[in-house]
Structures are given as C-alpha cells and as structure tokens.
N, C-alpha and C. Protein backbone atom coordinates (compact mmCIF):
# COMPACT_ATOMS: atom_id res chain seq x y z
N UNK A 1 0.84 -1.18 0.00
CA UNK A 1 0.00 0.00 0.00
C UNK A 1 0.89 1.25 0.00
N UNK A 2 0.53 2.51 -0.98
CA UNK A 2 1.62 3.19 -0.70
C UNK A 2 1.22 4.42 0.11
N UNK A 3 2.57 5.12 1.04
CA UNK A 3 2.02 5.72 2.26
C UNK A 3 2.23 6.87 1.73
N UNK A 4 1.42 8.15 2.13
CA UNK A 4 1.78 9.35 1.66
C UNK A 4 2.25 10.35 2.59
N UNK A 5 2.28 9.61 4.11
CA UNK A 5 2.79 10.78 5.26
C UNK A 5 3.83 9.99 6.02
N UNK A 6 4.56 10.55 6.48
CA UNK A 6 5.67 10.41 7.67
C UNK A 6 5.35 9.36 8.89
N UNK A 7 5.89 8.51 9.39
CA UNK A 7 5.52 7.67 10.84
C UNK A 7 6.06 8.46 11.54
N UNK A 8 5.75 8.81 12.60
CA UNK A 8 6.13 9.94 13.91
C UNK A 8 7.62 9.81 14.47
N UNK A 9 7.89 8.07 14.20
CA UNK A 9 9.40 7.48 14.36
C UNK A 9 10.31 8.02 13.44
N UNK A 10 9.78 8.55 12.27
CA UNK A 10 11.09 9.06 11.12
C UNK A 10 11.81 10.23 11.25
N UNK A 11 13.17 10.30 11.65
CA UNK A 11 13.53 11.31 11.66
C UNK A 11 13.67 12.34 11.12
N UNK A 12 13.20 13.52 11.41
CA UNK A 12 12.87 15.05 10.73
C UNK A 12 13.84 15.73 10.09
N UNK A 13 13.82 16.66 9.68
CA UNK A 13 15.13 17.33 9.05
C UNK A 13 15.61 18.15 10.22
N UNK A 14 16.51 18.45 10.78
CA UNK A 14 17.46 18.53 11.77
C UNK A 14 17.55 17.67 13.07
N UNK A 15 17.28 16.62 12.92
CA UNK A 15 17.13 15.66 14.11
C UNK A 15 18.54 14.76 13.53
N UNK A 16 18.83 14.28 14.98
CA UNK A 16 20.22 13.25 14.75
C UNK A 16 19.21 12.36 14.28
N UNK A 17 20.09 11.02 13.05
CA UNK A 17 19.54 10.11 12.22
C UNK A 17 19.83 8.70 13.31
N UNK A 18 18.66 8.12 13.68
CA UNK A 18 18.83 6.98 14.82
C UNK A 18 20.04 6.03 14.44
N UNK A 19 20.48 6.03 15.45
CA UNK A 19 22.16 4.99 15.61
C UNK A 19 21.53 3.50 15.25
N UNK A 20 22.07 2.78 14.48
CA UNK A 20 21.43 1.54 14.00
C UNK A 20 22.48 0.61 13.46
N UNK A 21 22.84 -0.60 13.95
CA UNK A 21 23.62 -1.17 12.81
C UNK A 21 23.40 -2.35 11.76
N UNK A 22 23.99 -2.24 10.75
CA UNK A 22 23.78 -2.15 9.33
C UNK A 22 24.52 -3.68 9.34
N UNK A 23 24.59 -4.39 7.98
CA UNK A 23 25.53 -5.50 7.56
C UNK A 23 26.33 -5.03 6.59
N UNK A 24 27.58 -4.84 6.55
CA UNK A 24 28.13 -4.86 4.81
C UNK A 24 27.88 -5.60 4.27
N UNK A 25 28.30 -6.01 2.86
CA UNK A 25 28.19 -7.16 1.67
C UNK A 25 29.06 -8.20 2.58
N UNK A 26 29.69 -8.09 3.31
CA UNK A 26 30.64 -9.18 3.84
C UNK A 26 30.27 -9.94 5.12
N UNK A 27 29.40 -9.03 5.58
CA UNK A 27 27.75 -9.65 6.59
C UNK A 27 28.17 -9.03 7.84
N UNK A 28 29.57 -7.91 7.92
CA UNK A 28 29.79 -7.55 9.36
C UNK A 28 29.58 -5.92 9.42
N UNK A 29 29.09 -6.37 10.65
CA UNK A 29 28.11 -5.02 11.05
C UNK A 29 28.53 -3.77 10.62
N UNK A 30 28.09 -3.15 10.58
CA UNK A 30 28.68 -1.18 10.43
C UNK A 30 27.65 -0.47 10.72
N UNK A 31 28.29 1.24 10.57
CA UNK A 31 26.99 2.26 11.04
C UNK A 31 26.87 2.88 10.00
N UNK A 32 25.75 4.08 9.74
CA UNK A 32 25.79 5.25 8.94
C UNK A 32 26.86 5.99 8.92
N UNK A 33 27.95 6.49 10.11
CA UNK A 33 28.87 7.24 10.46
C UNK A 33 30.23 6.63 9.75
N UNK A 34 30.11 5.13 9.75
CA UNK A 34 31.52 4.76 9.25
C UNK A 34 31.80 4.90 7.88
N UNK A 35 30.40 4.49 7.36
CA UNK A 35 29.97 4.77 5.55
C UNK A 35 30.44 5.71 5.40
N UNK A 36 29.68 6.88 5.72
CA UNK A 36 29.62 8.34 5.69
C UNK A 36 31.21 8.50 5.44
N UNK A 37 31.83 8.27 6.79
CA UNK A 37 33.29 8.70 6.53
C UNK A 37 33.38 10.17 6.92
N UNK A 38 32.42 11.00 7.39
CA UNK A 38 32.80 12.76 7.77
C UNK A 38 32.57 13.25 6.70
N UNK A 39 31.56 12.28 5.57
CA UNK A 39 31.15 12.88 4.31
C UNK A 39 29.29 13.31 4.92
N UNK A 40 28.72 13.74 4.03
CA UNK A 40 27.31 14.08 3.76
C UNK A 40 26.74 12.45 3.07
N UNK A 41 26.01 12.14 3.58
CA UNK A 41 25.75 10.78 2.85
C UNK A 41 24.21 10.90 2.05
N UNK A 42 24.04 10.12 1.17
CA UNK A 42 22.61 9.92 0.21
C UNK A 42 21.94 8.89 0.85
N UNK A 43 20.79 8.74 1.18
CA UNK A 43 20.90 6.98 1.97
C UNK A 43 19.68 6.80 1.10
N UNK A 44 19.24 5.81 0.77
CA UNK A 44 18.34 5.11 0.04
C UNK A 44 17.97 3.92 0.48
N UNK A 45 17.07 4.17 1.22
CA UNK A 45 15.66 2.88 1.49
C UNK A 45 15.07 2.40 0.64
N UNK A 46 15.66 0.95 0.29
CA UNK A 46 15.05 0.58 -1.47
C UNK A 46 14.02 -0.60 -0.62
N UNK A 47 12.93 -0.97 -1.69
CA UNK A 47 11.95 -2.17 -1.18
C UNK A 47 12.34 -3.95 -1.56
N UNK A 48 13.14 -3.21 -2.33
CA UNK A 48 14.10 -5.06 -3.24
C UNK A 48 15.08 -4.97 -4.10
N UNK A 49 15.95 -5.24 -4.08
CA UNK A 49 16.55 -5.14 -5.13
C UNK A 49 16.04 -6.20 -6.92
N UNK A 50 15.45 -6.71 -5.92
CA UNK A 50 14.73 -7.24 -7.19
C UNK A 50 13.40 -6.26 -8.03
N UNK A 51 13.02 -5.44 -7.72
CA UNK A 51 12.02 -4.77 -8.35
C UNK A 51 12.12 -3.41 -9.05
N UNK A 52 12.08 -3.84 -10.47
CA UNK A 52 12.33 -2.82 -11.13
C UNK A 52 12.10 -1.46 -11.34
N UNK A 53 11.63 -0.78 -10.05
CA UNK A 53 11.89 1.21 -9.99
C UNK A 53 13.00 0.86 -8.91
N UNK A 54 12.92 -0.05 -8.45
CA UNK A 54 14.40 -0.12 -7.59
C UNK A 54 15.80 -0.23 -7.91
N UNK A 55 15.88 -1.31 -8.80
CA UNK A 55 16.66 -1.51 -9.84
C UNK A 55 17.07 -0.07 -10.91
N UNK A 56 15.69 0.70 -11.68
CA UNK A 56 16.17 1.74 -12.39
C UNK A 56 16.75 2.80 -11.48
N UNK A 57 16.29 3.33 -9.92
CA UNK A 57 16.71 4.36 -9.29
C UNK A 57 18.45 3.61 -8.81
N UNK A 58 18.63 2.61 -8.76
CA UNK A 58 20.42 2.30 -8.30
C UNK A 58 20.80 2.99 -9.73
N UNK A 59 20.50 1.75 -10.61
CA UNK A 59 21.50 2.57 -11.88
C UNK A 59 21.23 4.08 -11.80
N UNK A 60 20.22 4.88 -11.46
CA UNK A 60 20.47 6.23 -11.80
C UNK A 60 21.49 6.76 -11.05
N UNK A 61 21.54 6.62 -9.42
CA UNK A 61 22.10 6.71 -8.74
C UNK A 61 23.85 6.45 -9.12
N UNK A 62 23.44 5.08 -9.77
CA UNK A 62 25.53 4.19 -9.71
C UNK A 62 25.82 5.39 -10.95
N UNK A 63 25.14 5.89 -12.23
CA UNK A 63 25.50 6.47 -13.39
C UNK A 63 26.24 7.91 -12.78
N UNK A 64 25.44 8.46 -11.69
CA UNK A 64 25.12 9.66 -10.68
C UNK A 64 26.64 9.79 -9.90
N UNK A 65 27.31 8.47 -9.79
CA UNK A 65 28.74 8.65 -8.58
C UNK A 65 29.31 9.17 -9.21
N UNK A 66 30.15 9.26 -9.65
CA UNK A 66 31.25 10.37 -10.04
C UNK A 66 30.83 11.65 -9.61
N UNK A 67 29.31 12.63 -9.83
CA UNK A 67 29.59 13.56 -9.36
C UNK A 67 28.80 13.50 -7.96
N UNK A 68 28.33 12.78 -7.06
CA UNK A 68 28.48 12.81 -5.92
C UNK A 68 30.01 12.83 -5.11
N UNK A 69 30.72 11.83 -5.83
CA UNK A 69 31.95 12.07 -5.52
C UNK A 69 32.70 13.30 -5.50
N UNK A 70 32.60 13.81 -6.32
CA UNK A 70 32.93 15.18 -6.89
C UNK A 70 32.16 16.72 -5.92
N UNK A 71 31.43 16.08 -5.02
CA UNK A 71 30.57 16.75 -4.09
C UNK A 71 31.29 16.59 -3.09
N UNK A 72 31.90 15.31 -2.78
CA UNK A 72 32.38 14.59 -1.74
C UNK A 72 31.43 14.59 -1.15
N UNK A 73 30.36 13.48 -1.52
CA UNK A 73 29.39 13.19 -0.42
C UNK A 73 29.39 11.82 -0.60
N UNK A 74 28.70 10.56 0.05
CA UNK A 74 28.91 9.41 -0.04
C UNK A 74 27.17 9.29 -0.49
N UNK A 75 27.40 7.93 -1.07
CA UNK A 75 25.60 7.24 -1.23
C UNK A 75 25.87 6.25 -1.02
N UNK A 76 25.08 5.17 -0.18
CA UNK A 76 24.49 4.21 0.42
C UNK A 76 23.14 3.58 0.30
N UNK A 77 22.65 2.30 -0.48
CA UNK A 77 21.20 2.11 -0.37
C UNK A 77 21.09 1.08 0.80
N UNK A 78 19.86 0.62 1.55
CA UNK A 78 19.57 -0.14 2.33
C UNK A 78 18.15 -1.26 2.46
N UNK A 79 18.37 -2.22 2.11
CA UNK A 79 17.98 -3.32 2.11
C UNK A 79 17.69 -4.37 3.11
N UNK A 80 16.28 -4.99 2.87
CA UNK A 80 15.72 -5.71 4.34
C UNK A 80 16.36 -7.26 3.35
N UNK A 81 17.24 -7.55 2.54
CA UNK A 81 17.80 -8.37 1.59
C UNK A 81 19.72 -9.01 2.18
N UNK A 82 19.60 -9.80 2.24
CA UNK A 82 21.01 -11.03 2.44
C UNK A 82 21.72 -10.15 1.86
N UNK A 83 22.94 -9.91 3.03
CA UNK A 83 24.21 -9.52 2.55
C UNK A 83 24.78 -10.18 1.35
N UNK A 84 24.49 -10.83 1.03
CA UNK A 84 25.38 -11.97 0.26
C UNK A 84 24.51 -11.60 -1.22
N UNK A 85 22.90 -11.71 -1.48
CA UNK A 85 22.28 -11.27 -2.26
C UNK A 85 22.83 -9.53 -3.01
N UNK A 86 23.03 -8.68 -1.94
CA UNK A 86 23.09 -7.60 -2.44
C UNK A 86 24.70 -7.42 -3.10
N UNK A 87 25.84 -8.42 -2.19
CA UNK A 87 26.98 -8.16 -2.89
C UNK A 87 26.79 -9.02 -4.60
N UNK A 88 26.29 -9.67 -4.51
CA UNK A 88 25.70 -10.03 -5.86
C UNK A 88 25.59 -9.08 -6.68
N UNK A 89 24.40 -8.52 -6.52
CA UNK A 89 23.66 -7.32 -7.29
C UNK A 89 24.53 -6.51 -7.67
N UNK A 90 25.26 -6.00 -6.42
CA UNK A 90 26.16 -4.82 -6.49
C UNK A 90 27.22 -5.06 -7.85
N UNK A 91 28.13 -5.92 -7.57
CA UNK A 91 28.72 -6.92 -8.45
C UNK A 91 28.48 -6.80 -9.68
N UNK A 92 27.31 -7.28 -10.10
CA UNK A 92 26.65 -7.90 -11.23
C UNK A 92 26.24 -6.03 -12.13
N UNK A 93 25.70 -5.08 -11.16
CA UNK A 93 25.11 -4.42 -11.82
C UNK A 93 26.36 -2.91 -11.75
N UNK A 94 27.71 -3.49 -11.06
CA UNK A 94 28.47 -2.72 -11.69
C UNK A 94 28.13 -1.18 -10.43
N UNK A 95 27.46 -1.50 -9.58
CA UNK A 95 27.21 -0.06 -8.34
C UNK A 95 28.45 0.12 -7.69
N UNK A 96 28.64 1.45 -7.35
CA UNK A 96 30.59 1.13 -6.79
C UNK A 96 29.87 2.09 -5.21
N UNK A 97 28.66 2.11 -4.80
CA UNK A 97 28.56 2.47 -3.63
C UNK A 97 28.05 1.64 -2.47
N UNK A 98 27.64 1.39 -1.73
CA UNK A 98 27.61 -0.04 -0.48
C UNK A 98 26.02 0.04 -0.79
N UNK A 99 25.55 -1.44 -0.47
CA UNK A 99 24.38 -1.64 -0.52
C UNK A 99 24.72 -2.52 0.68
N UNK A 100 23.40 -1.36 1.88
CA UNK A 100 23.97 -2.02 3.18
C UNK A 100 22.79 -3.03 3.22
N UNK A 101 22.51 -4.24 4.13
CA UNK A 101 21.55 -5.08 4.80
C UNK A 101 20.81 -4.57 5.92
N UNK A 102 19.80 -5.00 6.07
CA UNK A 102 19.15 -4.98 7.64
C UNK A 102 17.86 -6.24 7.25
N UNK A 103 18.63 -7.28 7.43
CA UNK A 103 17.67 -8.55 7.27
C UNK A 103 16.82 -8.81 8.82
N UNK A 104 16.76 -7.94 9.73
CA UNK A 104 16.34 -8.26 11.27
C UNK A 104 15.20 -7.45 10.77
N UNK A 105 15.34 -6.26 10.17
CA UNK A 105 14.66 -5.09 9.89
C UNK A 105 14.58 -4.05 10.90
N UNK A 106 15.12 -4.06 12.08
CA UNK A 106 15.76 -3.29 12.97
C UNK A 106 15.26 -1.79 12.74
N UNK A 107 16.72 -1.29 11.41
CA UNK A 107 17.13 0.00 11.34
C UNK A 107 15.25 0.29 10.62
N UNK A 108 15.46 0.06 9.37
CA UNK A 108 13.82 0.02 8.81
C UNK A 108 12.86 0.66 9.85
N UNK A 109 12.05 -0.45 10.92
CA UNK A 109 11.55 0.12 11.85
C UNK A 109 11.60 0.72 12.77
N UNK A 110 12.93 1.04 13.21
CA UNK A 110 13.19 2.34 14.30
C UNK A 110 13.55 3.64 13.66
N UNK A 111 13.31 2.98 11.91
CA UNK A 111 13.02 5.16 11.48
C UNK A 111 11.76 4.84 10.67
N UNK A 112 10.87 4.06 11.40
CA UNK A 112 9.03 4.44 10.78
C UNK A 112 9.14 3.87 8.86
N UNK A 113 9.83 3.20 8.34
CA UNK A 113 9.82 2.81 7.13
C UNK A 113 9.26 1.40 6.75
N UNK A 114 9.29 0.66 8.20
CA UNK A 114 8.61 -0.73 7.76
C UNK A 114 6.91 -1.03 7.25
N UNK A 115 7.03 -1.84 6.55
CA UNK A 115 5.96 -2.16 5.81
C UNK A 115 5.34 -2.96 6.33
N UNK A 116 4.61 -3.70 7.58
CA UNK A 116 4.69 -4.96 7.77
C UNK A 116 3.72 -6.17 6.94
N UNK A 117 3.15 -5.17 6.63
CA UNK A 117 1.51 -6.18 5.61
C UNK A 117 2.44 -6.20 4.88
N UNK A 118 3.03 -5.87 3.84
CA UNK A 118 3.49 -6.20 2.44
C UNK A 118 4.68 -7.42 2.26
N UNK A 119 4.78 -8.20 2.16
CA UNK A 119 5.56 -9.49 1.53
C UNK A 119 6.40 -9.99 3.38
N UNK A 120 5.82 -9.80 4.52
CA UNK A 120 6.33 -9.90 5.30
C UNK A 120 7.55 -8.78 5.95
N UNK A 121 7.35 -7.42 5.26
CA UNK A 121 7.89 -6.06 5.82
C UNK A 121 8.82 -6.15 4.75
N UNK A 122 8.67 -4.53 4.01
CA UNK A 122 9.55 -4.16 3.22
C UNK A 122 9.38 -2.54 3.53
N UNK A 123 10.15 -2.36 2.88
CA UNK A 123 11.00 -0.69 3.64
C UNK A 123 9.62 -0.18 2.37
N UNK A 124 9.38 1.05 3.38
CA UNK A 124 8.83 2.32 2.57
C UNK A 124 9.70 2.66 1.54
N UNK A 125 9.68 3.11 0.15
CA UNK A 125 10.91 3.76 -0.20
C UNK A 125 11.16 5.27 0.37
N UNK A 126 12.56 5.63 0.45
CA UNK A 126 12.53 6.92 1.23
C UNK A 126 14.29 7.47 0.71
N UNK A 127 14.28 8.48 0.76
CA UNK A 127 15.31 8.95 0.68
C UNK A 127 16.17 9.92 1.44
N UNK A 128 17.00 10.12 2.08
CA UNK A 128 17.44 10.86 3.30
C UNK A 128 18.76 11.63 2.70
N UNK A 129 19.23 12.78 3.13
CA UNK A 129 20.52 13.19 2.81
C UNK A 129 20.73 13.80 4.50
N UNK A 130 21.94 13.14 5.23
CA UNK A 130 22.65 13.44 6.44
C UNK A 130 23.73 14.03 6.29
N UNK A 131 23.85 14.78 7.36
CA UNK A 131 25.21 15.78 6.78
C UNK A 131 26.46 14.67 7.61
N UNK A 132 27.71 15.58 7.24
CA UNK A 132 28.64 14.57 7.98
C UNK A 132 28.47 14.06 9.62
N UNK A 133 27.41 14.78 10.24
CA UNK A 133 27.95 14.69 11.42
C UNK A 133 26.39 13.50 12.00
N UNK A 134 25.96 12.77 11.04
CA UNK A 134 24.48 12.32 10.48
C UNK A 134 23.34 12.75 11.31
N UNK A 135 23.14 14.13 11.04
CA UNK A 135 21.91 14.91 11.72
C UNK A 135 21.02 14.97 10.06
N UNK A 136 19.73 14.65 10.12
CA UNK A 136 19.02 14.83 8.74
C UNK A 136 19.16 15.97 8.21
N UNK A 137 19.25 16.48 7.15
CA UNK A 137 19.30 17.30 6.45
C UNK A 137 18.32 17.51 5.17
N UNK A 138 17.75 17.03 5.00
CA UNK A 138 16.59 16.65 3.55
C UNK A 138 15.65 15.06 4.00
N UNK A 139 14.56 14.92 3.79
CA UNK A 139 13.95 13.75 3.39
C UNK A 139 12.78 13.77 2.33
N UNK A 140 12.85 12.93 1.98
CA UNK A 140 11.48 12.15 0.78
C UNK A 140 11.08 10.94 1.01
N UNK A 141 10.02 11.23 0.79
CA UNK A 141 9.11 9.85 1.26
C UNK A 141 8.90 9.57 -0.46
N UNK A 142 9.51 8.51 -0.93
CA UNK A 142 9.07 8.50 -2.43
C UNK A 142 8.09 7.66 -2.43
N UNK A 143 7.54 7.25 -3.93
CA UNK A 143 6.01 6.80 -4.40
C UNK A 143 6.64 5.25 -4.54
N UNK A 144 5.87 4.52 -4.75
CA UNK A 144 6.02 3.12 -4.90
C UNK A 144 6.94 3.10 -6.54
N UNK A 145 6.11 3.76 -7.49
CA UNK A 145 6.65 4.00 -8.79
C UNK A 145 7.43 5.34 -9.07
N UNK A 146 7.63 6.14 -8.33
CA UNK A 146 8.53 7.19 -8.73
C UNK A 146 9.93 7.63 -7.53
N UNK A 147 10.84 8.23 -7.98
CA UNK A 147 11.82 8.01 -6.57
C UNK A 147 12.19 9.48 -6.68
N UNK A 148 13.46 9.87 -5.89
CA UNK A 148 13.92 10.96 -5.56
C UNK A 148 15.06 11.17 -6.51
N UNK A 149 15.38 11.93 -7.44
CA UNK A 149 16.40 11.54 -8.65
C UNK A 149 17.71 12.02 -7.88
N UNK A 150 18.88 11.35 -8.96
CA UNK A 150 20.08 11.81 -7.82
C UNK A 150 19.99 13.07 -8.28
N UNK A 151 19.77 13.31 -9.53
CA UNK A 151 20.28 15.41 -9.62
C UNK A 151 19.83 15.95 -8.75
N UNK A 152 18.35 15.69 -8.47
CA UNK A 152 17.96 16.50 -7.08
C UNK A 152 18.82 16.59 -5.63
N UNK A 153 19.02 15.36 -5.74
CA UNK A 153 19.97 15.11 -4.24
C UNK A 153 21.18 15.95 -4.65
N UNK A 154 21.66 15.58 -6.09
CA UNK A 154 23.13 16.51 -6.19
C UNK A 154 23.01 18.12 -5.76
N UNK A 155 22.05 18.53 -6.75
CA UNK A 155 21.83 20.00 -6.58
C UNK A 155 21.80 20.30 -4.89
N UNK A 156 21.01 19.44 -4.35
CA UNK A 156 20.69 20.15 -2.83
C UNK A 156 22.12 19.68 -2.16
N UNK A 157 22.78 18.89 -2.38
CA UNK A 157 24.38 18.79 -1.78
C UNK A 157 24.99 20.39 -2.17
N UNK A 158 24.88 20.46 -3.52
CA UNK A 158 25.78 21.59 -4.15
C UNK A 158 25.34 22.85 -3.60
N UNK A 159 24.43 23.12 -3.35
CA UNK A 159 24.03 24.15 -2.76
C UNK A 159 23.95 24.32 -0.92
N UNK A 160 24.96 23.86 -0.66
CA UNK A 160 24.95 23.12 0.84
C UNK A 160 24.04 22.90 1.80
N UNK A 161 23.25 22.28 1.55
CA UNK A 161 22.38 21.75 2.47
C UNK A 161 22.37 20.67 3.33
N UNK A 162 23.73 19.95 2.70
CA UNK A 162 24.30 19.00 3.59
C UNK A 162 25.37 19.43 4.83
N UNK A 163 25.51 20.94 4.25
CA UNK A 163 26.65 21.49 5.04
C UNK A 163 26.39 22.21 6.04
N UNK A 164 25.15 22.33 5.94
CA UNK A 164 24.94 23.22 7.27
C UNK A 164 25.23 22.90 8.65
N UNK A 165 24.83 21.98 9.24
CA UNK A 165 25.07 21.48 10.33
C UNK A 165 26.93 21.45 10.27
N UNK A 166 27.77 21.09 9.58
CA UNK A 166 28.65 21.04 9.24
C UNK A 166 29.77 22.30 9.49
N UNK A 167 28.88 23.65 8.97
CA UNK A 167 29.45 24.52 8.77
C UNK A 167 29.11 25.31 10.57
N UNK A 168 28.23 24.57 11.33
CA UNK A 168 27.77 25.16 12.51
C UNK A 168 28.92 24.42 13.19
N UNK A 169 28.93 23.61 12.87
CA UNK A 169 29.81 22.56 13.80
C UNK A 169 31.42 23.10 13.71
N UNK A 170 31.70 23.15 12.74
CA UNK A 170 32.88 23.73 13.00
C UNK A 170 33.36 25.26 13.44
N UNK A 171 32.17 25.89 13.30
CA UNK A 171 32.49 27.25 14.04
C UNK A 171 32.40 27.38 15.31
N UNK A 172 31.84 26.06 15.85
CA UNK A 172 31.57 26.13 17.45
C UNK A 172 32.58 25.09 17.50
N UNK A 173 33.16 24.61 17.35
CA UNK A 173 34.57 23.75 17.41
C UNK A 173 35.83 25.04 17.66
N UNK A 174 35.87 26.12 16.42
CA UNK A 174 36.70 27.07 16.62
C UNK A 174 36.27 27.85 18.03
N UNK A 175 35.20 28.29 18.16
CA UNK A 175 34.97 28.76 19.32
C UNK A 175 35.10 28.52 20.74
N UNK A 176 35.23 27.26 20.58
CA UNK A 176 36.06 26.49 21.67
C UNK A 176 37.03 26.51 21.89
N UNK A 177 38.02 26.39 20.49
CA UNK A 177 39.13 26.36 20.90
C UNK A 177 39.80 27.94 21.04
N UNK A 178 39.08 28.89 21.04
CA UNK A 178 39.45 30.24 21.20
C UNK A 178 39.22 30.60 22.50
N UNK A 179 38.22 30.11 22.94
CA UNK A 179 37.92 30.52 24.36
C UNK A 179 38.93 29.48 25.39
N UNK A 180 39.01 28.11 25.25
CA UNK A 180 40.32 27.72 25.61
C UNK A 180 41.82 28.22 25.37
N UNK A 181 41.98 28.72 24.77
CA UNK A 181 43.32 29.68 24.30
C UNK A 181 43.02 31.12 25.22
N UNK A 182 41.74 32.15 25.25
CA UNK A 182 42.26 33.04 26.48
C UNK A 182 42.01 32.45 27.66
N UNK A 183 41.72 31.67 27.81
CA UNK A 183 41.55 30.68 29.19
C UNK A 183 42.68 30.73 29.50
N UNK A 184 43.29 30.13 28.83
CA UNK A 184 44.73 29.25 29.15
C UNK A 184 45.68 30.99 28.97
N UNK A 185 45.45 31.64 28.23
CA UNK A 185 46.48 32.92 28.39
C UNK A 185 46.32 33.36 29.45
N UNK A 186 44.88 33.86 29.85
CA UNK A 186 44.95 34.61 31.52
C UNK A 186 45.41 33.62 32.47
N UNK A 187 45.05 32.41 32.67
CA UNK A 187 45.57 32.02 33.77
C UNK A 187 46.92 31.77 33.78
N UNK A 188 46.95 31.98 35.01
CA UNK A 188 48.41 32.48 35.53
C UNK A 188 49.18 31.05 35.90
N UNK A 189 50.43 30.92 35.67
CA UNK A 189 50.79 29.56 36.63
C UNK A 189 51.37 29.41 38.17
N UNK A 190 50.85 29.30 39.16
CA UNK A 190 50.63 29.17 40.91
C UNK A 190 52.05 29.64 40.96
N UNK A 191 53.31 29.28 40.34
CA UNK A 191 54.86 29.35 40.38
C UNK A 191 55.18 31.04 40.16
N UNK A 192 54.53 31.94 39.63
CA UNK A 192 54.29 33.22 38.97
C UNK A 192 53.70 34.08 39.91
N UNK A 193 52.66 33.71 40.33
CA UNK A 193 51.31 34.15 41.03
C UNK A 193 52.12 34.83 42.45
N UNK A 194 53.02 34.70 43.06
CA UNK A 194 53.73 34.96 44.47
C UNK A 194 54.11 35.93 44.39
C-alpha cells in the first residue's frame, strides 16, 4: 500500500539520524557514520533489489557517482535483503557504492519505514541526505513507482544543504578552541602568582 505521510518514528530534518547497525556485503556489522566517513551521505531505502523502480533508481544513482563524488558526499542504499544477495547485485550491476543489509529489519523500523503487511515487511521507499555529522538534512518519502532523482539530491548537496550542520559545527569547534586559548592565556601559573 503506498504511504503518503511520515511515521512519527522518522527522523525530521534537523534531528540526529537513529544509531542503528547495518551489515556490509561481507555480513559484518557497520553504522551510517563509518559509511559516511565525515562525508554528507545519500541513503536510500530501497523495497528489493529485485524490483524494477528499484533496480532503475540504483543505476540512476551508480551512473550519478562520479559527481556525488565530486561533491564529496557518499551514497548508500539499504535493504531488508542477504548480505550476500546484495553483494551479488552490487557486483553484477556494476554499483561502486555499499548496498547495506538490515535482514532483522531493525534499522527500517526504528526510522518508521517498515511495511509490515506487504511481503512480510519491506521498507517504505525513502530517501534521506545526512550531513557529515548524520543529523538529517533533507527527506522524501518517495512513491512506490517514482523516486527521488540523484540530480535532485546533487543539486541540494551543491548548494549546501548537507553542510549546514557542518558549517555550525565547525564554528563552534573554533569557538572552543578560542575561548580555551584566552583561558589558558589569563591564567596564571601558581609558580608566577607569588
């Protein structure tokens, strides 16, 4: 059935993206953060890799890396599908970005995407862009038959929308370390002080 609103569980656009762990193709665990890498990530909640708007949105996506790369942002899709199935796919269809697992369905339902009537739970499709520090930054709830194209995702990288949180973060990083620096200048050392 396809949904047209948000589950109250999905995280919003400036909310941290729920801590969850993932399978690589090699079946051992990982997070959003390690993917990411301190990049802006694309994440893609696909329903199968077997079903063809799923299938056409990867290739748009795999055609799409180079200039995500070129963004320096990472993309990631995620699958309620066998590690072992998706390194297949991946493989076979030539994708050079991770197609993570969640065969428990875990991550799925602790961000409001599970399906449970449909084939025994399959992910809403959805699309997320997290900035490096994985606080949401963009979401789409896509259609059963239509998805979120990567140009869109590119453009809203390019125009930093992944960077914001990013660009906050590091000015309050500097600000720290400035206010620790006259900290540390005024105070005096006890040996001085007499």
């Amino acid at each position: 059935m396809e949904r047209r609103h948000w589950d109250a569980r999905t995280p919003k656009v400036g909310e941290a993206a729920p801590a969850s762990l993932l399978l690589n193709e090699a079946g051992k665990p990982t997070t959003l953060l390690k993917i990411a890498n301190g990049r802006p990530l694309i994440l893609l909640f696909i329903r199968s890799h077997e079903s063809a708007v799923c299938i056409r949105q990867l290739l748009e996506y795999r055609d799409a890396t180079l200039g995500f790369t070129r963004l320096n942002a990472q993309v990631a899709a995620i699958s309620v599908a066998e590690p072992s199935l998706l390194a297949f796919f991946r493989h076979e269809r030539g994708i050079s970005f991770p197609l993570l697992s969640d065969p428990d369905q875990q991550m799925t339902e602790a961000w409001g995407l599970l399906d449970a009537a449909d084939h025994g739970g399959l992910p809403h499709p959805a699309t997320f862009v997290l900035d490096a520090h994985g606080v949401v930054r963009q979401r789409a709830l896509d259609a059963l038959a239509k998805r979120t194209s990567a140009a869109a995702m590119q453009r809203f990288v390019l125009r930093g929308g992944a960077a914001k949180a990013t660009a906050l973060a590091g000015l309050g990083a500097r600000l720290r370390r400035l206010r620790h620096a006259i900290q540390h200048l005024f105070k005096q050392p006890k040996a001085l002080s007499r």
